[in-house]
C-alpha atoms as a PDB file:
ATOM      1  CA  UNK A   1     130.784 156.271  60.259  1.00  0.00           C
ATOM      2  CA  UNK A   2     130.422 157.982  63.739  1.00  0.00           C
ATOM      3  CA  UNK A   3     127.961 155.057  64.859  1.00  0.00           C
ATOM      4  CA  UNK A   4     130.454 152.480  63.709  1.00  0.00           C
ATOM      5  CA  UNK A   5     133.258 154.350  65.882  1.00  0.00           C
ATOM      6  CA  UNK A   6     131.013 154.323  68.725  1.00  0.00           C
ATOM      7  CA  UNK A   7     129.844 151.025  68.594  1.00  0.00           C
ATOM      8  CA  UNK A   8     133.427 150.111  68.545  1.00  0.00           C
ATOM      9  CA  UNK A   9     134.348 152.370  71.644  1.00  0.00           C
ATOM     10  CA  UNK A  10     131.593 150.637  73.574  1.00  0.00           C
ATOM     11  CA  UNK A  11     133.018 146.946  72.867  1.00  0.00           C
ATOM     12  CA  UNK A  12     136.278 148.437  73.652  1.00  0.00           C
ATOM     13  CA  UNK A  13     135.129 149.818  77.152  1.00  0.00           C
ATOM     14  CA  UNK A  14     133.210 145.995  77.616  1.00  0.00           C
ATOM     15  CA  UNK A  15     136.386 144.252  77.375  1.00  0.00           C
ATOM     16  CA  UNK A  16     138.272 147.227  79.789  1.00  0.00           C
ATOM     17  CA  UNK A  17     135.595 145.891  82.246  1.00  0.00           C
ATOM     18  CA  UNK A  18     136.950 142.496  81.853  1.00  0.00           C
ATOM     19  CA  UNK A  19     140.410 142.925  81.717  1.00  0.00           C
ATOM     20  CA  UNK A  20     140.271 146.616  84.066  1.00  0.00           C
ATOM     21  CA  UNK A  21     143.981 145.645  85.160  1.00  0.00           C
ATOM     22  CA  UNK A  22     145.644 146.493  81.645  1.00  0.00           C
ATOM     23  CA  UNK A  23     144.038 149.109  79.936  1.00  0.00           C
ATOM     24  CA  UNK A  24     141.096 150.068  82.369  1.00  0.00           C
ATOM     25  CA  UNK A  25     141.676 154.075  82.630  1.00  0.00           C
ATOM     26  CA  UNK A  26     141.887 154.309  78.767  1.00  0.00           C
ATOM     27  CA  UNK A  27     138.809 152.453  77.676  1.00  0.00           C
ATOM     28  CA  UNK A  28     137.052 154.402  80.611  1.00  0.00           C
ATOM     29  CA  UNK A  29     137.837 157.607  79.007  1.00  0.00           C
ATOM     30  CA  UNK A  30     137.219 156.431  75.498  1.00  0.00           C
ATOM     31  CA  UNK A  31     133.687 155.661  76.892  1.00  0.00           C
ATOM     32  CA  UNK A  32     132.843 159.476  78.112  1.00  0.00           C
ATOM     33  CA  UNK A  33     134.469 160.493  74.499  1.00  0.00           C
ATOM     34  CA  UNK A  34     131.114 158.056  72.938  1.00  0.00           C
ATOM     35  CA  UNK A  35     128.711 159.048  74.945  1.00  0.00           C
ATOM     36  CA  UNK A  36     129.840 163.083  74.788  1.00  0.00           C
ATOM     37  CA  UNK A  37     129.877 162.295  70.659  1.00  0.00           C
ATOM     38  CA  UNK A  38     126.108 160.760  71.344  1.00  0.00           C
ATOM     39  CA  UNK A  39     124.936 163.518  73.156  1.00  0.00           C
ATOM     40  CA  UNK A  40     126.057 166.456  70.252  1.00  0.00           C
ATOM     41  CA  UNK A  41     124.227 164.081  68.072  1.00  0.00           C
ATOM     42  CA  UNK A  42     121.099 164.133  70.151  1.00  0.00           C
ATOM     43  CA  UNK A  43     121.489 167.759  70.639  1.00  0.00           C
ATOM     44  CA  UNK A  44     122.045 168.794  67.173  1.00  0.00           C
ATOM     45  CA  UNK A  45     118.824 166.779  66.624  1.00  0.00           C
ATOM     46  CA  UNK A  46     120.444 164.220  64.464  1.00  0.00           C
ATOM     47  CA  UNK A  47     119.041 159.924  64.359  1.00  0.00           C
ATOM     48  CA  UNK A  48     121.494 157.495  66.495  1.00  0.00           C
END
């Protein structure tokens, strides 16, 4: 379930590149919240 969310924050922050004028700052910051969520994974020693 966690790889699912973060697969869908990463399309999320794709299309913030595209449209940056609308919704830029969120999708920016829901992109350090994915990759801070992949890093405890790799820490804790779990598989992406």
């Amino acid at each position: 379930m966690l790889e699912t969310i973060v697969i869908v924050l990463l399309v999320l922050w794709a299309l913030g590149l595209v449209s940056s004028y609308t919704m830029g700052g969120l999708i920016h910051l829901l992109l350090v919240v994915a990759i801070v969520v992949i890093l405890i994974r790799v820490i804790q020693g779990r598989r992406l």
